[in-house]
Every structure is written in C-alpha cells, then in structure tokens.
PDB file of N, CA and C in Angstrom:
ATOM      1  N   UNK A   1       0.819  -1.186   0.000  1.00  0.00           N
ATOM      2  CA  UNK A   1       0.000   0.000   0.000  1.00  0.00           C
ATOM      3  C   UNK A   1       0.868   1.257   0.000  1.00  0.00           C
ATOM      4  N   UNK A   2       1.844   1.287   0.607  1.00  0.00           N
ATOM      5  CA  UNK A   2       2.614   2.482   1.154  1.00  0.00           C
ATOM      6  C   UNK A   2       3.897   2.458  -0.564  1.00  0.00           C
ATOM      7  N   UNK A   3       3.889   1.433  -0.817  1.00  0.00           N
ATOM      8  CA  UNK A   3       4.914   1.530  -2.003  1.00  0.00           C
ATOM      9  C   UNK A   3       3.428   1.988  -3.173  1.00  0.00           C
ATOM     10  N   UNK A   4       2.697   2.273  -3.437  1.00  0.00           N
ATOM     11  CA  UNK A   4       1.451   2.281  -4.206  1.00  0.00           C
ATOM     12  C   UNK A   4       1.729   3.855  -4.471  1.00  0.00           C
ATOM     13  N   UNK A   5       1.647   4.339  -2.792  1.00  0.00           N
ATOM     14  CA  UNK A   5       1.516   5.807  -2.622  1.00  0.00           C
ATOM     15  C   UNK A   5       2.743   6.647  -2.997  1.00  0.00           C
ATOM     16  N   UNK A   6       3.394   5.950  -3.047  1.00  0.00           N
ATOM     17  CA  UNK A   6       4.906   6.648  -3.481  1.00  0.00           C
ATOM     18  C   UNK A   6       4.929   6.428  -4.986  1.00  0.00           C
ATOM     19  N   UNK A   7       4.440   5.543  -5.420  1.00  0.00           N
ATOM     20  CA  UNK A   7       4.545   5.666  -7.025  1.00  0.00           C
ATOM     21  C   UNK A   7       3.229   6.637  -7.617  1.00  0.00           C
ATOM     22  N   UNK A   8       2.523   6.517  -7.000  1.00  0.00           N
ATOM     23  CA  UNK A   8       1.419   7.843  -7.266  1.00  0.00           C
ATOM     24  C   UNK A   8       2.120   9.365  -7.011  1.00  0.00           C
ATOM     25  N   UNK A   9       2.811   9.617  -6.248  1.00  0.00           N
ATOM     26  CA  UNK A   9       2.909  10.980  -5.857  1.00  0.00           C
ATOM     27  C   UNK A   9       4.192  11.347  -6.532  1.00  0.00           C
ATOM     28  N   UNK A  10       5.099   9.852  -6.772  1.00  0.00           N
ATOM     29  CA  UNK A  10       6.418  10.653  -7.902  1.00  0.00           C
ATOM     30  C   UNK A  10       5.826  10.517  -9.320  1.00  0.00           C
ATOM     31  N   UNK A  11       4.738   9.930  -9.813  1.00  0.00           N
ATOM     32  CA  UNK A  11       4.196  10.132 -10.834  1.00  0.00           C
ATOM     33  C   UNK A  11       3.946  11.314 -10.942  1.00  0.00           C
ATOM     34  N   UNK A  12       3.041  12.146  -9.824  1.00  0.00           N
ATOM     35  CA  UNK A  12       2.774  13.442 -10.086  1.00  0.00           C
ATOM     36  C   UNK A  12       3.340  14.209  -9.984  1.00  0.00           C
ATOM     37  N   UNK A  13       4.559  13.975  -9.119  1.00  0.00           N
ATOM     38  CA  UNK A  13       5.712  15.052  -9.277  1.00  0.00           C
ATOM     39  C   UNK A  13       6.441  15.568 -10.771  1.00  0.00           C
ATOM     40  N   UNK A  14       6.383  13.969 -11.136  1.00  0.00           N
ATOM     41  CA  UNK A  14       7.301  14.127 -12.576  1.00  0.00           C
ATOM     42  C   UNK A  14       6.561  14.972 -13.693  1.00  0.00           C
ATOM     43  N   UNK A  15       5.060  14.598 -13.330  1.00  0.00           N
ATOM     44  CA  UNK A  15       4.061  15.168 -14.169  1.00  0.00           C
ATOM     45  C   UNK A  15       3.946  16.797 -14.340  1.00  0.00           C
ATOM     46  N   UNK A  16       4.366  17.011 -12.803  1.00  0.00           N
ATOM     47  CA  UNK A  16       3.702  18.873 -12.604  1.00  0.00           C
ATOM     48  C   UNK A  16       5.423  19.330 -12.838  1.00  0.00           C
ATOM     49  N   UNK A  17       6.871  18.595 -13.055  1.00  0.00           N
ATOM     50  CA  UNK A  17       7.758  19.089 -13.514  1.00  0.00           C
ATOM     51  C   UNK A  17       7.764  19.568 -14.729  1.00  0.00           C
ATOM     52  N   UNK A  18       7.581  17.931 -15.641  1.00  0.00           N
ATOM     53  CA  UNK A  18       7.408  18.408 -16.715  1.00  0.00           C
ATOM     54  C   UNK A  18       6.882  19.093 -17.695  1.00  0.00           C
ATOM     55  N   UNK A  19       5.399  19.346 -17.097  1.00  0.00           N
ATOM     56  CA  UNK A  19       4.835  20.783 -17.030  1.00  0.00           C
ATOM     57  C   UNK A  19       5.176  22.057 -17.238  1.00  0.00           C
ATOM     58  N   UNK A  20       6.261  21.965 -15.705  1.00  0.00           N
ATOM     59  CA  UNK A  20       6.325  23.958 -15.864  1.00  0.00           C
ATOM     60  C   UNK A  20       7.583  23.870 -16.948  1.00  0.00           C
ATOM     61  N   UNK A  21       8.284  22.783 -17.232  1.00  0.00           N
ATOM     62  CA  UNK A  21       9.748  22.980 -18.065  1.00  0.00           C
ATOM     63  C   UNK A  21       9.484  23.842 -19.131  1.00  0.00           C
ATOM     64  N   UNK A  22       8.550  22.896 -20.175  1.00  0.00           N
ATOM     65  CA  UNK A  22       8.066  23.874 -21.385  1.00  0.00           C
ATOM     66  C   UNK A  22       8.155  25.309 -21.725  1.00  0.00           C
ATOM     67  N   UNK A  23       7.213  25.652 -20.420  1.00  0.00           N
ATOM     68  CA  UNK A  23       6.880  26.742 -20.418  1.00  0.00           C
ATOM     69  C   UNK A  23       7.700  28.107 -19.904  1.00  0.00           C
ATOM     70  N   UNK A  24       8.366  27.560 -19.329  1.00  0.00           N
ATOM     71  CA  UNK A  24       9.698  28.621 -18.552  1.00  0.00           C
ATOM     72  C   UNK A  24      10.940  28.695 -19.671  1.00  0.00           C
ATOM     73  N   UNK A  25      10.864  27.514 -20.072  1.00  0.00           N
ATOM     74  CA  UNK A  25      11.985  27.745 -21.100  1.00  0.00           C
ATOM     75  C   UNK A  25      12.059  28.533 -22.152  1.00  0.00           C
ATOM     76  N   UNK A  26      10.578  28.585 -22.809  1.00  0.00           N
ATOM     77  CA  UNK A  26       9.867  29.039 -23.920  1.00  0.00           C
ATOM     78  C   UNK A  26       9.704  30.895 -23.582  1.00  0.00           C
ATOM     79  N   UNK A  27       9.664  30.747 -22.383  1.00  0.00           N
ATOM     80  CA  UNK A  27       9.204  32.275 -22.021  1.00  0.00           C
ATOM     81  C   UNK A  27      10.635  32.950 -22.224  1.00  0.00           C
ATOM     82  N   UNK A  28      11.997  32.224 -21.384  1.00  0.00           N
ATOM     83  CA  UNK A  28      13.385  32.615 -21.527  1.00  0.00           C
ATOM     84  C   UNK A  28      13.624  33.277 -22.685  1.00  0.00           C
ATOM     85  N   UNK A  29      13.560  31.851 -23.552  1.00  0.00           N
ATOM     86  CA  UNK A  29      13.776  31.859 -25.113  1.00  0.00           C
ATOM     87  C   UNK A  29      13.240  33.078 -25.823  1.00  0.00           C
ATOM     88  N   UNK A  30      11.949  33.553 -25.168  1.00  0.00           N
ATOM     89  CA  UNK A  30      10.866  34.334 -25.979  1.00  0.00           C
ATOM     90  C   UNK A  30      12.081  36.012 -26.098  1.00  0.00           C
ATOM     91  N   UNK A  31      12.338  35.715 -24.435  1.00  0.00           N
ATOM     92  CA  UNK A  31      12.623  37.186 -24.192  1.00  0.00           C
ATOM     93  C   UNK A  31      14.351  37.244 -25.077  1.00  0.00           C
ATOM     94  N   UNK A  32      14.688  36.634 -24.852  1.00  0.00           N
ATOM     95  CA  UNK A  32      16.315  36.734 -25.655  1.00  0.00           C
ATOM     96  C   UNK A  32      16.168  36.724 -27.185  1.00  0.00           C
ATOM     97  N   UNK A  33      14.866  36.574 -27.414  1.00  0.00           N
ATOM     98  CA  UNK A  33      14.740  36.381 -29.139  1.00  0.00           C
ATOM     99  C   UNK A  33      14.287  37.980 -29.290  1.00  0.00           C
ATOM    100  N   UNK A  34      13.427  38.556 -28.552  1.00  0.00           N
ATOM    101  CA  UNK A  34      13.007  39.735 -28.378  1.00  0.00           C
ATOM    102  C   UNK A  34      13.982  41.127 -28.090  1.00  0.00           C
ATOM    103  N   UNK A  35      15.310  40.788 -26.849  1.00  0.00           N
ATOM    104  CA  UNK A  35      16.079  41.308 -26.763  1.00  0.00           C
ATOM    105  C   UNK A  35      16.986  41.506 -27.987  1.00  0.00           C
ATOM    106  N   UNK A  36      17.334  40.254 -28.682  1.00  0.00           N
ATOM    107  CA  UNK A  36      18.137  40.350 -29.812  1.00  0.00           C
ATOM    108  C   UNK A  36      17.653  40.635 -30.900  1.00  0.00           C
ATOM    109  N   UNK A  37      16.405  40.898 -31.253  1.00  0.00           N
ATOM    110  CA  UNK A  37      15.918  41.720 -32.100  1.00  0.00           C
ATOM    111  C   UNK A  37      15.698  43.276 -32.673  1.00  0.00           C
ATOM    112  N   UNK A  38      15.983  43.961 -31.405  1.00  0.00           N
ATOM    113  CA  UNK A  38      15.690  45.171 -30.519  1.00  0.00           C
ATOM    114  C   UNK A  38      17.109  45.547 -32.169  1.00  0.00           C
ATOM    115  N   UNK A  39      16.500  46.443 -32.516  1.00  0.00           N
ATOM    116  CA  UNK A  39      17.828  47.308 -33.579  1.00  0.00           C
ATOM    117  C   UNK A  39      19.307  47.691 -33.118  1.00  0.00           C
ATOM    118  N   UNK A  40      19.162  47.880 -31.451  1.00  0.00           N
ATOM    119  CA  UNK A  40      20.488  48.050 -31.242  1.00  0.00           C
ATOM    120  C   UNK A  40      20.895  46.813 -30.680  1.00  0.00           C
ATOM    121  N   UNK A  41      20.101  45.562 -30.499  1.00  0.00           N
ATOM    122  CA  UNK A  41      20.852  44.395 -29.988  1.00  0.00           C
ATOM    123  C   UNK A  41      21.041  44.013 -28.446  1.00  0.00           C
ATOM    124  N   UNK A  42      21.649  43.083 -28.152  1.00  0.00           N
ATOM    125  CA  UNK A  42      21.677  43.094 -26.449  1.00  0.00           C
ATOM    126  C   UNK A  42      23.370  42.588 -26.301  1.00  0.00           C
ATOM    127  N   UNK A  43      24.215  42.660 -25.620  1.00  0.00           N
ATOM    128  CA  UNK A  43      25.116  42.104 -25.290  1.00  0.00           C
ATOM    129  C   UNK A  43      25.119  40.866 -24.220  1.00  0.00           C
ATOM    130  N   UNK A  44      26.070  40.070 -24.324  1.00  0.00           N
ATOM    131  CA  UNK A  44      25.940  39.035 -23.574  1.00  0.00           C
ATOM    132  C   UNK A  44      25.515  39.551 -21.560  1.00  0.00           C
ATOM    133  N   UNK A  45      26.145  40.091 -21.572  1.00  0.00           N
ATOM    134  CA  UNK A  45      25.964  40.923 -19.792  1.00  0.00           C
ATOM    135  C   UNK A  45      24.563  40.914 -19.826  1.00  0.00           C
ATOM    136  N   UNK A  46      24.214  41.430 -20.849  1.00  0.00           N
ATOM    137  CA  UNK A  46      22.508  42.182 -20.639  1.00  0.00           C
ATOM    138  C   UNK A  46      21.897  40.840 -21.277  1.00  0.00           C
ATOM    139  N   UNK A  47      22.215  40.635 -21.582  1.00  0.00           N
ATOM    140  CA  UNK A  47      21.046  38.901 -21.941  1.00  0.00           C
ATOM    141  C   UNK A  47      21.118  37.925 -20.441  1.00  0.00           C
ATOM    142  N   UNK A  48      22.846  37.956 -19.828  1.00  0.00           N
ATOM    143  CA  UNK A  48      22.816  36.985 -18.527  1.00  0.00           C
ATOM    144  C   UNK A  48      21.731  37.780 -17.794  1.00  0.00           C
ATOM    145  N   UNK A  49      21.782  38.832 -17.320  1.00  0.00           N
ATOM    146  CA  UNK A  49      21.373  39.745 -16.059  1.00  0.00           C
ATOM    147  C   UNK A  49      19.231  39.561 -16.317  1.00  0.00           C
ATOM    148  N   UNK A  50      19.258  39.738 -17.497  1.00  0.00           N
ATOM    149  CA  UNK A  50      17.457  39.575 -18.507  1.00  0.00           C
ATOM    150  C   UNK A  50      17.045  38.251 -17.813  1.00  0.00           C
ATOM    151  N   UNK A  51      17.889  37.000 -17.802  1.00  0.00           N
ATOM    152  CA  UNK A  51      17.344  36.112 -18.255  1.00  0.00           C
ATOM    153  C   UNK A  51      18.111  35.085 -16.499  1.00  0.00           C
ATOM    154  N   UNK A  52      18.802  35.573 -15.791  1.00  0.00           N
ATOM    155  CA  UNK A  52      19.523  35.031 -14.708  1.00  0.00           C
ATOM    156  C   UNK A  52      20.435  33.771 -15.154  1.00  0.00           C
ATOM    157  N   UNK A  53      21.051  33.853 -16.409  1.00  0.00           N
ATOM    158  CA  UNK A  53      22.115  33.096 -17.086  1.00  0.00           C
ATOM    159  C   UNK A  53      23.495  33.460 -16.528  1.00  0.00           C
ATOM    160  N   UNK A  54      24.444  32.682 -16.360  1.00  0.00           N
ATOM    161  CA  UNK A  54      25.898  33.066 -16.730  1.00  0.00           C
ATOM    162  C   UNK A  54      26.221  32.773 -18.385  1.00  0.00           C
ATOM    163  N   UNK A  55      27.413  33.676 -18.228  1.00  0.00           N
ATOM    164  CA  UNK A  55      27.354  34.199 -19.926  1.00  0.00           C
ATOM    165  C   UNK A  55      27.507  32.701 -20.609  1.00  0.00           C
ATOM    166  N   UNK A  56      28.444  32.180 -20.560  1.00  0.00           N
ATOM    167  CA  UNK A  56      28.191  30.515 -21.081  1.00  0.00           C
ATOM    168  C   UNK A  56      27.683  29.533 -21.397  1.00  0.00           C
ATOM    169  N   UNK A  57      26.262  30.511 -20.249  1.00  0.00           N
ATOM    170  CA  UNK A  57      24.529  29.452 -20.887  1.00  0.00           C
ATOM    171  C   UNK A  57      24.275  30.309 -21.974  1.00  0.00           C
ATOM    172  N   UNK A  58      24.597  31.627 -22.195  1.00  0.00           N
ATOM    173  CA  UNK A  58      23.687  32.862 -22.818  1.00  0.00           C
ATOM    174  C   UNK A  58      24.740  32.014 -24.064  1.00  0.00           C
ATOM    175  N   UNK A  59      25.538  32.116 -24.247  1.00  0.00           N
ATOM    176  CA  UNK A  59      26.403  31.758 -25.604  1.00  0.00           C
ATOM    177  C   UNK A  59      25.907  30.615 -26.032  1.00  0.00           C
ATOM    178  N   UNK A  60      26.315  29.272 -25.537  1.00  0.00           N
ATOM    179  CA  UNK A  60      25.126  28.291 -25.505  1.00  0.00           C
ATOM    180  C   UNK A  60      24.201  28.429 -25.973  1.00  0.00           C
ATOM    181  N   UNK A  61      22.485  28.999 -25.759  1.00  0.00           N
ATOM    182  CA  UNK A  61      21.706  29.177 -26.284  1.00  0.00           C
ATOM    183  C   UNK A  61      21.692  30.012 -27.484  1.00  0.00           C
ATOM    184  N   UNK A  62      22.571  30.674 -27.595  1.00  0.00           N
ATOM    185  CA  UNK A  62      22.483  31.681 -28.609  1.00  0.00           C
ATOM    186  C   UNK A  62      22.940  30.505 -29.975  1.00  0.00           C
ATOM    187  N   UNK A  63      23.990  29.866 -29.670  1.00  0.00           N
ATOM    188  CA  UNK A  63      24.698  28.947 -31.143  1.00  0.00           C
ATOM    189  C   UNK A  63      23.590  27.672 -30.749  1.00  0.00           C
ATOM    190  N   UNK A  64      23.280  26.592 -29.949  1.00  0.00           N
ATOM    191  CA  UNK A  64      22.221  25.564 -30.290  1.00  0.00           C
ATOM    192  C   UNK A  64      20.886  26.350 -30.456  1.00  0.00           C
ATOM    193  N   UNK A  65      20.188  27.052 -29.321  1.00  0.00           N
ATOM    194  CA  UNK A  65      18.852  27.177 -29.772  1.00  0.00           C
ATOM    195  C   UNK A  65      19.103  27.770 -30.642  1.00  0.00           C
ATOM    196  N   UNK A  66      18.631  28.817 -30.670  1.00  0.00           N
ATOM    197  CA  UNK A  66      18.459  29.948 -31.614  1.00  0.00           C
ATOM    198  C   UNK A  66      18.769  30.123 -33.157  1.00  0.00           C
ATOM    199  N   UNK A  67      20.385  29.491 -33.385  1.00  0.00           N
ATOM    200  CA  UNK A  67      21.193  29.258 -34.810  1.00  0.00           C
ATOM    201  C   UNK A  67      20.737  27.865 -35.054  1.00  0.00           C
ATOM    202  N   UNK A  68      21.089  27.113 -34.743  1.00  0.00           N
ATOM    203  CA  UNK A  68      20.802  25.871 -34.975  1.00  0.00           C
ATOM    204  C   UNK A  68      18.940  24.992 -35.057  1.00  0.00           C
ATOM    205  N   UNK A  69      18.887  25.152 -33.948  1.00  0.00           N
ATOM    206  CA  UNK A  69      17.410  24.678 -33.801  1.00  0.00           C
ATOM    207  C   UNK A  69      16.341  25.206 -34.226  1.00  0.00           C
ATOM    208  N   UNK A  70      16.158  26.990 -34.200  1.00  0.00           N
ATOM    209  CA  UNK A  70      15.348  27.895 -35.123  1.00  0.00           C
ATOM    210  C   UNK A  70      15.628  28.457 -36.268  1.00  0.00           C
ATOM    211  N   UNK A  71      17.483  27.872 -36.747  1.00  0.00           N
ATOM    212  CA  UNK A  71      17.404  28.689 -38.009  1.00  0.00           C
ATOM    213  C   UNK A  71      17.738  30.246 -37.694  1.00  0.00           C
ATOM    214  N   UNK A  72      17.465  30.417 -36.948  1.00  0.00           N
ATOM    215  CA  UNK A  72      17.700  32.624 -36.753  1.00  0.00           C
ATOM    216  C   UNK A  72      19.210  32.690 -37.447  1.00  0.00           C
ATOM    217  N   UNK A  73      19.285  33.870 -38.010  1.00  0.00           N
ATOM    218  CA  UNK A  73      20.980  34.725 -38.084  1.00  0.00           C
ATOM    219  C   UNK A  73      21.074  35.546 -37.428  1.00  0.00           C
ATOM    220  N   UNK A  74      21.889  35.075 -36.294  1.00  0.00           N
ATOM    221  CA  UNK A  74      22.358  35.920 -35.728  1.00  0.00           C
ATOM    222  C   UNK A  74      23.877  36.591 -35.688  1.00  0.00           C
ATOM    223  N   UNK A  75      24.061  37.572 -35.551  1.00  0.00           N
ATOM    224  CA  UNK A  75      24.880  38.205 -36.208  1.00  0.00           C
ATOM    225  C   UNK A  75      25.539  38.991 -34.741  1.00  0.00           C
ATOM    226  N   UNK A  76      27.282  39.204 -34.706  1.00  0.00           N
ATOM    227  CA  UNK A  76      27.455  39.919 -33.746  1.00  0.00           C
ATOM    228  C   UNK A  76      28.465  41.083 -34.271  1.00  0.00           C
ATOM    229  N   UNK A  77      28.584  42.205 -33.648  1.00  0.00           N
ATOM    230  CA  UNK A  77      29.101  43.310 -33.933  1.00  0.00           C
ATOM    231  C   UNK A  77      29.954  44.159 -32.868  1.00  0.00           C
ATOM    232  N   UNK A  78      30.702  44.464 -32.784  1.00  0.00           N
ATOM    233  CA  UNK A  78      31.530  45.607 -31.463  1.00  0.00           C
ATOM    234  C   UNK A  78      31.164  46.876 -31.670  1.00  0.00           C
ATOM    235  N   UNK A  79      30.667  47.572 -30.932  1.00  0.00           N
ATOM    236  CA  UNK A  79      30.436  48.872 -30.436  1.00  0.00           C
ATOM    237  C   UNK A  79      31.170  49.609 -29.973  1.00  0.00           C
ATOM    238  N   UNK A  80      31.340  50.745 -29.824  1.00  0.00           N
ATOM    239  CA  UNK A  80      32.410  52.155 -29.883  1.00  0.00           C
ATOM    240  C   UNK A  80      33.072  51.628 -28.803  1.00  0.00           C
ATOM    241  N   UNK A  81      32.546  51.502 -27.686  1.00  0.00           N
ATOM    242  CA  UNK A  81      33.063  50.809 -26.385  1.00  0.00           C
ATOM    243  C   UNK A  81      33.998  49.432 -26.362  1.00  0.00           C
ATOM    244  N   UNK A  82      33.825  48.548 -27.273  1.00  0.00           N
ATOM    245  CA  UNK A  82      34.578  47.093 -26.993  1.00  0.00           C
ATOM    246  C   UNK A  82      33.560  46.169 -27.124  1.00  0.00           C
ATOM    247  N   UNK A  83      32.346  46.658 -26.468  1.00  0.00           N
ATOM    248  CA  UNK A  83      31.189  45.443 -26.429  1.00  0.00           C
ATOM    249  C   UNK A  83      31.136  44.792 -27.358  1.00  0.00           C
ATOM    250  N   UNK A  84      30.670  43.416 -27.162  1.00  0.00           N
ATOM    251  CA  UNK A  84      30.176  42.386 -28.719  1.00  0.00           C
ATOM    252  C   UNK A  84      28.767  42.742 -28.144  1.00  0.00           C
ATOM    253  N   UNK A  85      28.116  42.792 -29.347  1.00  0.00           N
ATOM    254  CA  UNK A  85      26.522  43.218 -29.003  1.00  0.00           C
ATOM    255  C   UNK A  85      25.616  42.229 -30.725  1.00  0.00           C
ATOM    256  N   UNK A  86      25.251  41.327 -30.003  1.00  0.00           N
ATOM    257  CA  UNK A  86      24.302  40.501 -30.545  1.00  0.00           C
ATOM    258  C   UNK A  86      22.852  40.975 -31.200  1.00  0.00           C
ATOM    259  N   UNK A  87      22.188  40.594 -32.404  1.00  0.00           N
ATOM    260  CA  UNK A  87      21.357  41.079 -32.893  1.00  0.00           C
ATOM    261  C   UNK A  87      20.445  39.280 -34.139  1.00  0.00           C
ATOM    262  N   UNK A  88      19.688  39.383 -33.553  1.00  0.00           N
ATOM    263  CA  UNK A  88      18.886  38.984 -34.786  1.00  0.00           C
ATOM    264  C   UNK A  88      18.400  39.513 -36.625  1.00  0.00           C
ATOM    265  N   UNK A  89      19.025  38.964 -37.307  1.00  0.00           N
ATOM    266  CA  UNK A  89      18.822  39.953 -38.735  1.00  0.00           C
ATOM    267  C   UNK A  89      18.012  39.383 -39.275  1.00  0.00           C
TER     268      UNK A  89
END
C-alpha cells in the first residue's frame, strides 16, 4: 500500500515538472529572441542579467537554440566601447 503511494505521488511530481519545463523555457527563449531583435541588440551581460544566465549558458543558447534549432541569423558586432553586441537579422 505504502509503495502504491509513493509511485502515485512521484508520478505526479514528474508530471507537474514536466509541465512547468516547457513553459519557462519558452518564455526565456521568448525574451532573448526579443532582446536580440531590438535594432540596437543586447550584449551578452545584458542577456545573462534579462534572463539570470551566466554568460556561457547565454552563448550556448544563442549557437544551439536559436542558430541551430530555429534557423535565426544571428549576427554579432563591437560597439564604440569594446562590447560584442548581438542582434537577430
């Protein structure tokens, strides 16, 4: 009985995980596709700080999701300052 109840409740655990994954990811994704669209672009700093990434996830997503998995061109450029500043074209 007691092993019954434990496979019921990690069923539903796994269930209400896999749930919110989708959707949090998708929202991330939404906003960094949005940021890098923006005409002047976002730099990696300002995509980690947007999105609570270290820059290594932000790079990461930028070459699998985004280039790879959606197809986007993304394109990067330096600014008067030094910055690399990322843009969707």
């Amino acid at each position: 009985m007691a092993a019954q109840r434990r496979r019921i409740r990690s069923k539903a655990k796994r269930t209400a995980k896999a749930a919110k994954t989708p959707s949090s990811a998708l929202s991330k994704q939404q906003r960094m596709i949005e940021m890098l669209g923006r005409p002047e672009g976002a730099t990696i700093t300002q995509l980690g700080e947007a999105l609570g990434w270290q820059a290594h996830s932000v790079r990461g997503a930028i070459s699998s999701a985004l280039k790879k998995k959606l197809g986007l061109k993304v394109i990067s450029d330096k600014d008067a300052g030094g910055d690399r500043l990322y843009r969707i074209v």
